[in-house]
PDB file of N, CA and C in Angstrom:
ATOM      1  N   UNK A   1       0.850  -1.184   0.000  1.00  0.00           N
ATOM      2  CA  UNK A   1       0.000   0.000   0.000  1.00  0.00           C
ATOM      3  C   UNK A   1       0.890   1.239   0.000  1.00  0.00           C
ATOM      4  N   UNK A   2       0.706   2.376  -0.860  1.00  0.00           N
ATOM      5  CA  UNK A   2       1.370   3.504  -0.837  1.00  0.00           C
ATOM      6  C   UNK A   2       0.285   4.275   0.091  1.00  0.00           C
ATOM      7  N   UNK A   3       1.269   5.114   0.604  1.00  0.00           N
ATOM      8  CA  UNK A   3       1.116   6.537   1.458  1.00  0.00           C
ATOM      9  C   UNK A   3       1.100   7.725   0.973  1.00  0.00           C
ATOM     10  N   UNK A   4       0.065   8.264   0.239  1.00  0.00           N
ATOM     11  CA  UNK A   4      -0.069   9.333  -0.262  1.00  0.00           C
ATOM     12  C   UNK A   4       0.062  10.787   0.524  1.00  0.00           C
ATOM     13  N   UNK A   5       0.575  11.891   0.527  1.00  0.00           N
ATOM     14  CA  UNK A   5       0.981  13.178   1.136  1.00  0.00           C
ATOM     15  C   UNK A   5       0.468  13.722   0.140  1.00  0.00           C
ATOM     16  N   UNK A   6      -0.720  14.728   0.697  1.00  0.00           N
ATOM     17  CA  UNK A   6      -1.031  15.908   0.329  1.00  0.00           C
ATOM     18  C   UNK A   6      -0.350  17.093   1.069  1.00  0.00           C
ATOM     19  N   UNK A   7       0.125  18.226   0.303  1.00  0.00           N
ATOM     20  CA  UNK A   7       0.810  19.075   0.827  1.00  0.00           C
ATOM     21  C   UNK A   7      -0.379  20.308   0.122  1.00  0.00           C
ATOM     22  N   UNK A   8      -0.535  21.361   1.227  1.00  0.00           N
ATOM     23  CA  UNK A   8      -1.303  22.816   0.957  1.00  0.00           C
ATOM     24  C   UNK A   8      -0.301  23.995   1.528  1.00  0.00           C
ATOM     25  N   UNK A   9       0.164  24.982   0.455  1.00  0.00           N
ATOM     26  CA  UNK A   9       1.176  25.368   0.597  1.00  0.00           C
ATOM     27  C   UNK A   9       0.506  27.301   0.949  1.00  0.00           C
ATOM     28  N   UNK A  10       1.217  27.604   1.979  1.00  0.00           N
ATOM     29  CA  UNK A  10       0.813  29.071   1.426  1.00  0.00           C
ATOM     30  C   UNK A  10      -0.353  29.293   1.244  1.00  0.00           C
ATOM     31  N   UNK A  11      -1.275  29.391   2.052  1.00  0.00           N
ATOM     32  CA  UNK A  11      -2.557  29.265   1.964  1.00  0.00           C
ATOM     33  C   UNK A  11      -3.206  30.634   2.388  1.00  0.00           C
ATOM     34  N   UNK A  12      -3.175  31.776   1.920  1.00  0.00           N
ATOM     35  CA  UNK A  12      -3.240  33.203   2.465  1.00  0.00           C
ATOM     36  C   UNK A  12      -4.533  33.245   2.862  1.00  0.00           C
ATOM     37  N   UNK A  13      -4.806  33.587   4.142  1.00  0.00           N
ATOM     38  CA  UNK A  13      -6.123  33.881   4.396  1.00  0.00           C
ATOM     39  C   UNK A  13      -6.387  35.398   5.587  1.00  0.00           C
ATOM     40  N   UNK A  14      -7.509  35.673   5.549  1.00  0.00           N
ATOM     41  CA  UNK A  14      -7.958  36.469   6.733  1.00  0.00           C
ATOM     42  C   UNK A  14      -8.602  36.336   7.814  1.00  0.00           C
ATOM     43  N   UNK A  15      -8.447  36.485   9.025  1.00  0.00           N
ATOM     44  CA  UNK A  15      -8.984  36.018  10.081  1.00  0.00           C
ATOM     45  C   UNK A  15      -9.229  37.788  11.278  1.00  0.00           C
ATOM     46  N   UNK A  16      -9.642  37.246  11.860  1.00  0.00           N
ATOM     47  CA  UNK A  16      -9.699  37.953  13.133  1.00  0.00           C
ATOM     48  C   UNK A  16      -8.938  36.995  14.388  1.00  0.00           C
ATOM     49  N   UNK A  17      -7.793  37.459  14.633  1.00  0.00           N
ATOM     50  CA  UNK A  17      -6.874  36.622  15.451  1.00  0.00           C
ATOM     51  C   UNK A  17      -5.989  37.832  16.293  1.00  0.00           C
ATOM     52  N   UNK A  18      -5.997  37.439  17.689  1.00  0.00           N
ATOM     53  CA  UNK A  18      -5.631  38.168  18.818  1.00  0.00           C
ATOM     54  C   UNK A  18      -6.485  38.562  19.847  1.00  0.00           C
ATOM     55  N   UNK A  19      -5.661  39.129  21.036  1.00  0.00           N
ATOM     56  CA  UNK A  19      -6.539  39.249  22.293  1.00  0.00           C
ATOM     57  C   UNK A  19      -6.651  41.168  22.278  1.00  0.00           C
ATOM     58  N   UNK A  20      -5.888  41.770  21.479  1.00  0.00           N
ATOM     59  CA  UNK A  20      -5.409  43.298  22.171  1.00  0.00           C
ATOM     60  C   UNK A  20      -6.825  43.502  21.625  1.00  0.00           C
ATOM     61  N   UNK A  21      -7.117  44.708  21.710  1.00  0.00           N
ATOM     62  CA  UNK A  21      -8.214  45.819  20.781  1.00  0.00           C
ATOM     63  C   UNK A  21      -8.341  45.696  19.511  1.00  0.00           C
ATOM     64  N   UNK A  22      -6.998  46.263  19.190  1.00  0.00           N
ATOM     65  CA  UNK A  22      -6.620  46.018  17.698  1.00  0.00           C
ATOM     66  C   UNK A  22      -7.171  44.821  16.757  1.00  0.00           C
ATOM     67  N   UNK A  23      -6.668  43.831  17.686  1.00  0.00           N
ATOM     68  CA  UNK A  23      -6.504  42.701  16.661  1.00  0.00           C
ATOM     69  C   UNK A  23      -7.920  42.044  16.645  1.00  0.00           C
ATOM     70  N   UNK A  24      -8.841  42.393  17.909  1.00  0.00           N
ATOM     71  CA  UNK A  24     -10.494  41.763  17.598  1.00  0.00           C
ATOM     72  C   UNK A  24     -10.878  42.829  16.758  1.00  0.00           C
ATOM     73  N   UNK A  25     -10.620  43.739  16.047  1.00  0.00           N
ATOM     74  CA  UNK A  25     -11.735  44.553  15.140  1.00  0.00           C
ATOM     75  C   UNK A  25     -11.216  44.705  13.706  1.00  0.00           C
ATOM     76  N   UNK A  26      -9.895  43.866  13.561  1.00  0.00           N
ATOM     77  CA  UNK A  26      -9.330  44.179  12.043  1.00  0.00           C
ATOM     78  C   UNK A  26      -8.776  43.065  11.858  1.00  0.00           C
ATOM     79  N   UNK A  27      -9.393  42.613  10.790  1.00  0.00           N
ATOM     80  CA  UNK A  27      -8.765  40.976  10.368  1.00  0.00           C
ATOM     81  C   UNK A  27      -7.405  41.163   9.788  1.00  0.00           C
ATOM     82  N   UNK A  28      -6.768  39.783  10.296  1.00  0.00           N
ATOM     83  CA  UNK A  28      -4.933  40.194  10.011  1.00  0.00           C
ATOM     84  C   UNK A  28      -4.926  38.497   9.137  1.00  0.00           C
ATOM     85  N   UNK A  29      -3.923  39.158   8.300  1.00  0.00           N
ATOM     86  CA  UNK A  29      -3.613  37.970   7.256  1.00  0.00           C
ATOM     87  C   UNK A  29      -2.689  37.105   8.391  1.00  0.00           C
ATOM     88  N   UNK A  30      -3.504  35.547   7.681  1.00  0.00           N
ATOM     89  CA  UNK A  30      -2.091  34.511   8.027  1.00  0.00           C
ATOM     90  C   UNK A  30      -1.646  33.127   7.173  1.00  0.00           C
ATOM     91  N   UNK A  31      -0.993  32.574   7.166  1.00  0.00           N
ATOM     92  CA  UNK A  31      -0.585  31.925   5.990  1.00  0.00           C
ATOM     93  C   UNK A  31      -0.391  30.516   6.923  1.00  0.00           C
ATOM     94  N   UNK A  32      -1.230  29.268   5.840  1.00  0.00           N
ATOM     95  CA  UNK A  32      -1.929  28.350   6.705  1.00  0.00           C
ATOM     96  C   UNK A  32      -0.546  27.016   5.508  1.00  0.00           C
ATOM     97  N   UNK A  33       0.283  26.501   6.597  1.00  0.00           N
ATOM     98  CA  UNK A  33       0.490  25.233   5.483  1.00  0.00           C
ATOM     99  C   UNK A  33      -0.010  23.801   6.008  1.00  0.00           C
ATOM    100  N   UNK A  34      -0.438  23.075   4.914  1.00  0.00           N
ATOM    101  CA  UNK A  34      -1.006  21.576   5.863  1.00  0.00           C
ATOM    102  C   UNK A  34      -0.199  20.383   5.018  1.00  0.00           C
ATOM    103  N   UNK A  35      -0.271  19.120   5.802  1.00  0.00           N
ATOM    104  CA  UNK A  35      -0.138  18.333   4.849  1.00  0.00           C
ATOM    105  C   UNK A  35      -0.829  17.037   5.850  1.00  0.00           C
ATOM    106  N   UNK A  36      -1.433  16.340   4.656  1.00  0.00           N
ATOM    107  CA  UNK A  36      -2.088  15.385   5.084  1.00  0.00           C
ATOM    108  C   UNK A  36      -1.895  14.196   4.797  1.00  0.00           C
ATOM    109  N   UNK A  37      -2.028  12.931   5.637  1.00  0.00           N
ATOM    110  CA  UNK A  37      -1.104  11.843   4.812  1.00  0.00           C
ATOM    111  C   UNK A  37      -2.821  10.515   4.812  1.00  0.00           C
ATOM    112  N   UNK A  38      -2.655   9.802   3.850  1.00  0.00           N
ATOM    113  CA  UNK A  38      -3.931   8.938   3.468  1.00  0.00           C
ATOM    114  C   UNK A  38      -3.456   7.733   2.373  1.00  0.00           C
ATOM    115  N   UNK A  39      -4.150   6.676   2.666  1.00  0.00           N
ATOM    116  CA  UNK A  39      -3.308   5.605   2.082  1.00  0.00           C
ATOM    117  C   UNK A  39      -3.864   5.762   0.640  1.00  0.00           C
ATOM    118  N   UNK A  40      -2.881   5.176  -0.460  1.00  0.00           N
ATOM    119  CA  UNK A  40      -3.380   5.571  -1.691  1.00  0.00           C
ATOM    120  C   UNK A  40      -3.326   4.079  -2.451  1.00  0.00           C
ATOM    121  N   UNK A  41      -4.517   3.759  -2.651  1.00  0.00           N
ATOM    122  CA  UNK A  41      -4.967   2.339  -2.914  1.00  0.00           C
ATOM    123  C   UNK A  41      -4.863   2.085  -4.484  1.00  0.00           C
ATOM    124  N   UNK A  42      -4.796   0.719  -4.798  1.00  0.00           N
ATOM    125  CA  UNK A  42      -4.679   0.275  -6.385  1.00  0.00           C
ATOM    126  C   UNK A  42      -5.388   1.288  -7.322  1.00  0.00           C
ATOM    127  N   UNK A  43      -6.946   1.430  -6.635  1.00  0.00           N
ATOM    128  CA  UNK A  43      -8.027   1.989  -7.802  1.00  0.00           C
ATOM    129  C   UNK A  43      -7.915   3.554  -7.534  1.00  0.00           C
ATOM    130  N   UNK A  44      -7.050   4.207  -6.646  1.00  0.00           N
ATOM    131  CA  UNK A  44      -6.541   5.153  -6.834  1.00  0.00           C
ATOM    132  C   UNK A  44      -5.381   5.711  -7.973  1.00  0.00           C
ATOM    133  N   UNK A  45      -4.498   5.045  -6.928  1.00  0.00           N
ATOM    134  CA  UNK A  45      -3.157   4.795  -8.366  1.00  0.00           C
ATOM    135  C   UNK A  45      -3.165   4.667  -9.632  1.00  0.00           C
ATOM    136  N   UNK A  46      -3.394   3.002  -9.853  1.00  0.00           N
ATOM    137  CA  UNK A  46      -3.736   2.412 -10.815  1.00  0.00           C
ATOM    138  C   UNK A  46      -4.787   2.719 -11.966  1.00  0.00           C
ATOM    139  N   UNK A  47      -6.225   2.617 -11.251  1.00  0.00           N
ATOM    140  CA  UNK A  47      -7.288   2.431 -12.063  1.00  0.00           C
ATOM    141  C   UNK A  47      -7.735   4.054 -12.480  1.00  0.00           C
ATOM    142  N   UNK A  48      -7.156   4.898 -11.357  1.00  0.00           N
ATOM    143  CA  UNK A  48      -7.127   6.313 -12.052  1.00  0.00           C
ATOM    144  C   UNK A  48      -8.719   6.793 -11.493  1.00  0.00           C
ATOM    145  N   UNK A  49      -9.271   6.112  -9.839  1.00  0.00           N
ATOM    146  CA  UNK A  49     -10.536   6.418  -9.545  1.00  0.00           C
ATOM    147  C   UNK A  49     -10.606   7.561  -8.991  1.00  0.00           C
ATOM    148  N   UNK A  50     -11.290   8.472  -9.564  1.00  0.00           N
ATOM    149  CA  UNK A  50     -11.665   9.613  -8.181  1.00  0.00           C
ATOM    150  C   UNK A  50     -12.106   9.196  -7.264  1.00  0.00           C
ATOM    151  N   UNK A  51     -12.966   8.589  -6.856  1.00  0.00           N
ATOM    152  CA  UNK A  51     -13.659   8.422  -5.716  1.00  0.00           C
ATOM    153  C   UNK A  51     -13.119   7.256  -4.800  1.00  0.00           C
ATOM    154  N   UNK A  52     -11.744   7.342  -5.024  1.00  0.00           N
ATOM    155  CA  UNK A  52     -10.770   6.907  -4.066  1.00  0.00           C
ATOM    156  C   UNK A  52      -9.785   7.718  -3.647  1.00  0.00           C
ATOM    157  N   UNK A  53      -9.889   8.853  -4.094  1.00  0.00           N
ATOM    158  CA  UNK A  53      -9.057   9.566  -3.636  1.00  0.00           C
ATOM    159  C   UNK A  53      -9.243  10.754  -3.007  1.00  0.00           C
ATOM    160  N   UNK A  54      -8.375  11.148  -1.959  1.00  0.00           N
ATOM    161  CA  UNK A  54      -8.959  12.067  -1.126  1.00  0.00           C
ATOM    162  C   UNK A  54      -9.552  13.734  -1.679  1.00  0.00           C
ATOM    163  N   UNK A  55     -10.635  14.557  -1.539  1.00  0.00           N
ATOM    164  CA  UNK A  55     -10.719  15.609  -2.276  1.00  0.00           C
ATOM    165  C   UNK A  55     -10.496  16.525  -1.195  1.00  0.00           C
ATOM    166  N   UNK A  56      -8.858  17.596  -1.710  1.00  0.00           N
ATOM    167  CA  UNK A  56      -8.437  18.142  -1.089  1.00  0.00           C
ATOM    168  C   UNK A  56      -8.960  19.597  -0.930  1.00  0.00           C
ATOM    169  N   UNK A  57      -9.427  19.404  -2.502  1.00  0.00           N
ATOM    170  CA  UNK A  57     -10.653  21.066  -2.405  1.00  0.00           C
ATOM    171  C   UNK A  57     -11.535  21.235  -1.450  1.00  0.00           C
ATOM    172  N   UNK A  58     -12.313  19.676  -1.350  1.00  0.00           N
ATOM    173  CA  UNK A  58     -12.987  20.252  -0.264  1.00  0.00           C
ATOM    174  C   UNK A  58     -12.854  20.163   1.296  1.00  0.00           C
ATOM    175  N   UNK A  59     -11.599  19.740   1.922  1.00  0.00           N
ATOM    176  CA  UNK A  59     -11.359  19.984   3.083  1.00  0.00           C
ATOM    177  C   UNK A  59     -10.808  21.634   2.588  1.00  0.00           C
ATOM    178  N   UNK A  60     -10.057  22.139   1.284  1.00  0.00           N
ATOM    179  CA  UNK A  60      -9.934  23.724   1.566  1.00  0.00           C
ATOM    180  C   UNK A  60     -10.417  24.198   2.196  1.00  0.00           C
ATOM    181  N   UNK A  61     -11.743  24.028   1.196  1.00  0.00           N
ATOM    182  CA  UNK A  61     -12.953  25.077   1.305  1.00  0.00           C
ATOM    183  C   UNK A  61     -13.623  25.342   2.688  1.00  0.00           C
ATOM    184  N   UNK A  62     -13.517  24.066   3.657  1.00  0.00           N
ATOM    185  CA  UNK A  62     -14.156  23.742   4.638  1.00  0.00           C
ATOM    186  C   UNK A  62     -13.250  24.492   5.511  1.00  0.00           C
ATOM    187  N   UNK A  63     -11.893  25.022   5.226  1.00  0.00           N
ATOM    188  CA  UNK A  63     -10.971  25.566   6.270  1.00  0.00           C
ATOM    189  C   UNK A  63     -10.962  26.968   5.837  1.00  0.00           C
ATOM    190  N   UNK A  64     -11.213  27.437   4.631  1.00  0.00           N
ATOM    191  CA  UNK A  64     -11.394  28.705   4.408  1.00  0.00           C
ATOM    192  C   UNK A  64     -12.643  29.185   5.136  1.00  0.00           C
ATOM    193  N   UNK A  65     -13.792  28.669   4.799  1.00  0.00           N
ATOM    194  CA  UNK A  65     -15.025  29.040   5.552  1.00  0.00           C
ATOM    195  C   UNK A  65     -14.895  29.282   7.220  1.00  0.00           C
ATOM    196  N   UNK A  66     -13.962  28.445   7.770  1.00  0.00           N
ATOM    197  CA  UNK A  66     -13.915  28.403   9.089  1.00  0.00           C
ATOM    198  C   UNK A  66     -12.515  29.540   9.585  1.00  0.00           C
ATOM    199  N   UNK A  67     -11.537  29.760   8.835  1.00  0.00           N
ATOM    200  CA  UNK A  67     -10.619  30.772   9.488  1.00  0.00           C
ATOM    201  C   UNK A  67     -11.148  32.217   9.046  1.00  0.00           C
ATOM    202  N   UNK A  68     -11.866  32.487   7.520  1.00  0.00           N
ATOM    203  CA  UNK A  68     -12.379  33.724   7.404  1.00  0.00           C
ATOM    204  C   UNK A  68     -13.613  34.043   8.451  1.00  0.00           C
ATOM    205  N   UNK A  69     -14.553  33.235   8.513  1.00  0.00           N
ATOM    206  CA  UNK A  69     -15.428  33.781   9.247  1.00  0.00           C
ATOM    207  C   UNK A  69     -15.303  33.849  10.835  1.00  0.00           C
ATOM    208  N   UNK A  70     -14.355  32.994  11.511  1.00  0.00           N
ATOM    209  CA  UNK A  70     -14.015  32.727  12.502  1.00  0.00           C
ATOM    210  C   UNK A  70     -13.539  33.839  13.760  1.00  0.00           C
ATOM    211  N   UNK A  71     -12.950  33.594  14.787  1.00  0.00           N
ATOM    212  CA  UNK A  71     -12.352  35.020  15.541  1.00  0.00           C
ATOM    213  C   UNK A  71     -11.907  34.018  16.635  1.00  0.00           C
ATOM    214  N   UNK A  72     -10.702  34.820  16.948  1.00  0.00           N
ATOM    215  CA  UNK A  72      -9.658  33.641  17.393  1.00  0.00           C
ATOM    216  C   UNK A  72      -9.127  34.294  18.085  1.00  0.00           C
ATOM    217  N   UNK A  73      -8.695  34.279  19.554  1.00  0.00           N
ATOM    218  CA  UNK A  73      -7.903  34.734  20.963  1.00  0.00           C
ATOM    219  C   UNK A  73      -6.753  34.186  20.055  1.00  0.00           C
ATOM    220  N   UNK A  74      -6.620  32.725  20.086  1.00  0.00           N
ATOM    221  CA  UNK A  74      -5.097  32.074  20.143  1.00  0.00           C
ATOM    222  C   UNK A  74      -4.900  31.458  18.900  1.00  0.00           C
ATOM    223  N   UNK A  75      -3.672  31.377  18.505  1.00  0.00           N
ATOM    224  CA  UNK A  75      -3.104  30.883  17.712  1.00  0.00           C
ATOM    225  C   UNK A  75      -3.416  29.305  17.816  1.00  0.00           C
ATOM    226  N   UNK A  76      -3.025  29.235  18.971  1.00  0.00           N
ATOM    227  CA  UNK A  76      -3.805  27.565  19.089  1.00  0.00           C
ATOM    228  C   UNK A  76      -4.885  27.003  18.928  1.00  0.00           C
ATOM    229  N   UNK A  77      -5.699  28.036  19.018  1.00  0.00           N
ATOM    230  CA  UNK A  77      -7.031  27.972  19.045  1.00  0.00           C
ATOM    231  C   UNK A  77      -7.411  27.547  17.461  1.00  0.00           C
ATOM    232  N   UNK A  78      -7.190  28.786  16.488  1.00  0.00           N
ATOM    233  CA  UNK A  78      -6.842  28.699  14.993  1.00  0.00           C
ATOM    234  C   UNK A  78      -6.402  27.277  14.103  1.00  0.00           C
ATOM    235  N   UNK A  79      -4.805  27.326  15.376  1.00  0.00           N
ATOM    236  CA  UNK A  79      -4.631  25.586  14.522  1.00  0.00           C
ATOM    237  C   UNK A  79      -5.323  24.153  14.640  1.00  0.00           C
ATOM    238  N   UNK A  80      -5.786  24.255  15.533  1.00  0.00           N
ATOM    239  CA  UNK A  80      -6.278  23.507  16.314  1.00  0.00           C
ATOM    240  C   UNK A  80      -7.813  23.082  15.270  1.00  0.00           C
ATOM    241  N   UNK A  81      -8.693  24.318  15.600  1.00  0.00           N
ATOM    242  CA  UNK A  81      -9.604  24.004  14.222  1.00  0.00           C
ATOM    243  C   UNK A  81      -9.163  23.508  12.793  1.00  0.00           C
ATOM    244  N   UNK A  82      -8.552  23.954  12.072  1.00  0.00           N
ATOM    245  CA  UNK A  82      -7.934  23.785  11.136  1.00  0.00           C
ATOM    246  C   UNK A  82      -7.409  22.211  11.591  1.00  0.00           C
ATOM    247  N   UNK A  83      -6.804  21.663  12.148  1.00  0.00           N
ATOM    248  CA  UNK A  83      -6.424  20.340  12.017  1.00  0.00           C
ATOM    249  C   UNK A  83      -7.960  19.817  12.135  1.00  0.00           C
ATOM    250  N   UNK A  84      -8.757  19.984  13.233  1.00  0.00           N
ATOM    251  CA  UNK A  84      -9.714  19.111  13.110  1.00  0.00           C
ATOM    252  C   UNK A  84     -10.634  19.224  11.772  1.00  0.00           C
ATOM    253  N   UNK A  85     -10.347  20.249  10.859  1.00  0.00           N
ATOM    254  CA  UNK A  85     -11.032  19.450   9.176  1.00  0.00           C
ATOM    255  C   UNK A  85     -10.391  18.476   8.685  1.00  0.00           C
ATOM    256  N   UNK A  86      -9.063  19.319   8.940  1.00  0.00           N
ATOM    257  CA  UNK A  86      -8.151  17.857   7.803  1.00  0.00           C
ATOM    258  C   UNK A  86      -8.082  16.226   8.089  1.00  0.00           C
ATOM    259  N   UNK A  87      -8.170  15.804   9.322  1.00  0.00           N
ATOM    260  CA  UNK A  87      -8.403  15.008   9.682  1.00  0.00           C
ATOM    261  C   UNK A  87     -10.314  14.266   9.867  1.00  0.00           C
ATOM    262  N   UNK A  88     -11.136  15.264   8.877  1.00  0.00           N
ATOM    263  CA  UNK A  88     -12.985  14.433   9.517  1.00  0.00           C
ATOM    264  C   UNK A  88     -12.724  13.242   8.322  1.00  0.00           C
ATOM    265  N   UNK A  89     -11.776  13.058   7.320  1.00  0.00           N
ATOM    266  CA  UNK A  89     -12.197  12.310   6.532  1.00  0.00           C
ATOM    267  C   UNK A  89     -11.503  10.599   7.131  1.00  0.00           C
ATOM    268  N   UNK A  90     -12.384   9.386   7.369  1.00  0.00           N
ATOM    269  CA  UNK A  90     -12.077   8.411   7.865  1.00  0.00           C
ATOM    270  C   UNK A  90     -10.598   7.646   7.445  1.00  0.00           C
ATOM    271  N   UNK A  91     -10.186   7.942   5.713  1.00  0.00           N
ATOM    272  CA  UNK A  91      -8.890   7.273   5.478  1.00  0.00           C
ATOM    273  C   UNK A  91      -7.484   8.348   6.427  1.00  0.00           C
ATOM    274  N   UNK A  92      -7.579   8.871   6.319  1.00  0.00           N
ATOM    275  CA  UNK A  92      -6.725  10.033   6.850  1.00  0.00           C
ATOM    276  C   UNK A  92      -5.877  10.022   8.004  1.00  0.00           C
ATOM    277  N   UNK A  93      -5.022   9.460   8.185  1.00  0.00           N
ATOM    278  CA  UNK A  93      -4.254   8.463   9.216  1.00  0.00           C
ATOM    279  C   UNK A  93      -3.034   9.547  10.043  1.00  0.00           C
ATOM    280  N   UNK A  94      -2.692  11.026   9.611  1.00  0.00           N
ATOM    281  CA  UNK A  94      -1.921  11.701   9.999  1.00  0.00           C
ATOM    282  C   UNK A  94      -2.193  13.197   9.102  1.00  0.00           C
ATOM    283  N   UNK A  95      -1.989  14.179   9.900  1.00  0.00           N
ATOM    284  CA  UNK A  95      -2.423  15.620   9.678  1.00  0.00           C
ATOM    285  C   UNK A  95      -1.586  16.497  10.463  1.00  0.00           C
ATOM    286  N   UNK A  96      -0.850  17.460   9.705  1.00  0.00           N
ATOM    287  CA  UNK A  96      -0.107  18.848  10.514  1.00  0.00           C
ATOM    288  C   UNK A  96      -0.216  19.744   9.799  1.00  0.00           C
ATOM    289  N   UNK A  97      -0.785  20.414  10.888  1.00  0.00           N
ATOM    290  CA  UNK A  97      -0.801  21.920  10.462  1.00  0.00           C
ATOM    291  C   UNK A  97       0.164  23.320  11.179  1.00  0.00           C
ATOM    292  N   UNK A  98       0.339  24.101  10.052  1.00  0.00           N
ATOM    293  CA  UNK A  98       1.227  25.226  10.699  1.00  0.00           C
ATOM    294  C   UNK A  98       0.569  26.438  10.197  1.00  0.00           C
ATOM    295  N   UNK A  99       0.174  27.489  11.238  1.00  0.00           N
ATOM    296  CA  UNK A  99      -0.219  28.770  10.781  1.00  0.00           C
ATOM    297  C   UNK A  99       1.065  29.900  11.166  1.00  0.00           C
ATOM    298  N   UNK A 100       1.110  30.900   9.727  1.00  0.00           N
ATOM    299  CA  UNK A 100       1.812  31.503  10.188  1.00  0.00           C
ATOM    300  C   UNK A 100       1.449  33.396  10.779  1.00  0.00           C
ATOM    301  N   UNK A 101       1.695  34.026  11.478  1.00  0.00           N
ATOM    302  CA  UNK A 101       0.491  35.218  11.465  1.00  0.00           C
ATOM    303  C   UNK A 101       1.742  35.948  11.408  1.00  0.00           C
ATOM    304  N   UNK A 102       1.948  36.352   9.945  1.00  0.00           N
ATOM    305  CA  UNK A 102       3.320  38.083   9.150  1.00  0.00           C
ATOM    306  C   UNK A 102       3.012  39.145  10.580  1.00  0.00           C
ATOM    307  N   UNK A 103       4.034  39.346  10.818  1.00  0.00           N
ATOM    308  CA  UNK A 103       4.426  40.749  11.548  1.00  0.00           C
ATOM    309  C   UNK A 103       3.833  40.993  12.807  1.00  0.00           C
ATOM    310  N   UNK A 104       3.227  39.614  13.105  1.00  0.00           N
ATOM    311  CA  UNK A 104       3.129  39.875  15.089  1.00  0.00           C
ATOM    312  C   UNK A 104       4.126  40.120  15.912  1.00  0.00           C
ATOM    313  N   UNK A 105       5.446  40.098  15.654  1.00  0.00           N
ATOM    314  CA  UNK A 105       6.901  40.788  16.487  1.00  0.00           C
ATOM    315  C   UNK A 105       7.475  41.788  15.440  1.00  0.00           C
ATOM    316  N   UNK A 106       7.712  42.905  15.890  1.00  0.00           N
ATOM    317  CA  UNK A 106       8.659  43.778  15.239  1.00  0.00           C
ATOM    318  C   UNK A 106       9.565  42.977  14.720  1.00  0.00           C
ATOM    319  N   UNK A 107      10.600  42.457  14.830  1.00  0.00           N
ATOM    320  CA  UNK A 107      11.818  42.491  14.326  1.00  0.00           C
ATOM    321  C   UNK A 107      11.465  40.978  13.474  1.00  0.00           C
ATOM    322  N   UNK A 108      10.477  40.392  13.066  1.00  0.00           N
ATOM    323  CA  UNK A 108      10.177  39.322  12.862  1.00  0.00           C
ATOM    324  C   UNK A 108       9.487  38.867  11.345  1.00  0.00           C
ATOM    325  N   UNK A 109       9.719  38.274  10.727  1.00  0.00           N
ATOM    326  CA  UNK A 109       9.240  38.043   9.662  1.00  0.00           C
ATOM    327  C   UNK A 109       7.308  37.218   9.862  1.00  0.00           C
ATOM    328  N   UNK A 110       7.823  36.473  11.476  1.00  0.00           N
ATOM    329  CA  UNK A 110       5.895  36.370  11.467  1.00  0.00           C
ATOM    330  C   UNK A 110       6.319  35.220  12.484  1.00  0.00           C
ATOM    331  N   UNK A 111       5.252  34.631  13.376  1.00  0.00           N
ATOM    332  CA  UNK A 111       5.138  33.530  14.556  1.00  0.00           C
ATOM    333  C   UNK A 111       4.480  32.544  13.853  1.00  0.00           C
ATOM    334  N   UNK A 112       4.889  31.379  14.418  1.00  0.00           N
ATOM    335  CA  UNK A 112       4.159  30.173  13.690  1.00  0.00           C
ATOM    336  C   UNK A 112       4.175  29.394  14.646  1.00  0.00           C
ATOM    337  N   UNK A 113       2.578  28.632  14.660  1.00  0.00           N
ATOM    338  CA  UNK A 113       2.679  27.550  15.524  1.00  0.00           C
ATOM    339  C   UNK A 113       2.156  26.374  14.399  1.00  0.00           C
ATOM    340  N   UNK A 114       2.742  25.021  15.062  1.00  0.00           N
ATOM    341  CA  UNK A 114       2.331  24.022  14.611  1.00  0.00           C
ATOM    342  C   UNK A 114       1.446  22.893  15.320  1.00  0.00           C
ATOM    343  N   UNK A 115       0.824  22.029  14.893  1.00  0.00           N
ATOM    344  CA  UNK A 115       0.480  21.034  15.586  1.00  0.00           C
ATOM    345  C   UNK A 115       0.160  19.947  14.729  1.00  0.00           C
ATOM    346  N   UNK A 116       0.351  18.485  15.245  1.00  0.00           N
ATOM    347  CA  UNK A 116      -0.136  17.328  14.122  1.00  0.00           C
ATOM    348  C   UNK A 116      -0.919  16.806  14.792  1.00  0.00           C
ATOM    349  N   UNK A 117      -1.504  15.668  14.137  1.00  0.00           N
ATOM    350  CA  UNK A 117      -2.764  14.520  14.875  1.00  0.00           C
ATOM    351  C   UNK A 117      -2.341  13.048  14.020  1.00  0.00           C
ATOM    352  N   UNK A 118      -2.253  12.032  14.850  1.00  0.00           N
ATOM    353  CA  UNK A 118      -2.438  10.759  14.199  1.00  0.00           C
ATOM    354  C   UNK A 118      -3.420   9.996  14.801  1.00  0.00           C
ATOM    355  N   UNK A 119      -4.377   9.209  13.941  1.00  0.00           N
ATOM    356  CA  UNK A 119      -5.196   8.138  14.037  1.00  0.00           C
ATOM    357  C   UNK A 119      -4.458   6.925  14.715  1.00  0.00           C
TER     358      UNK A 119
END
């Protein structure tokens, strides 16, 4: 059996993320990477089936809907959702996610937290 890796790269989005004033009333960009790992079967591979293979659009979509409309104290909080889409689909055996939020430290190119999940 192969082990298929989906990788989501750079995933620019907007959120409402932070505790100050500021940051609950003005959505701040952050840049979401995932990768998801799912076994990739003959009639995947081989037979060339869609409907063996995982659809990565729509866990996107399901994570766009949830960090744009969302509002978030913590960073953890953020990743944390975000892993629990990538992981609702039953083949899906390992999931990490890293958000990154540009220019929360001065001298900093941006903070990133990560977190994974295995089945």
């Amino acid at each position: 059996m192969l082990n298929a890796i989906i990788n989501i790269t750079n995933l620019r989005l907007r959120t409402y993320i932070g505790f100050n004033p500021e940051e609950r009333e003005k959505k701040q960009d952050v840049v979401i990477n995932i990768e998801i790992h799912y076994p990739a079967d003959d009639e995947c591979v081989n037979a060339d089936q869609v409907s063996h293979a995982l659809n990565y659009k729509t866990i996107t979509k399901a994570i766009i809907a949830k960090v744009e409309d969302g509002h978030f104290l913590l960073l953890e909080k953020l990743v944390s959702d975000i892993l629990s889409e990538c992981h609702q689909h039953p083949s899906v055996h390992y999931a990490k996610v890293r958000v990154d939020k540009p220019h929360a430290l001065r001298f900093a190119d941006s903070v990133s937290l990560t977190l994974d999940w295995h089945r």
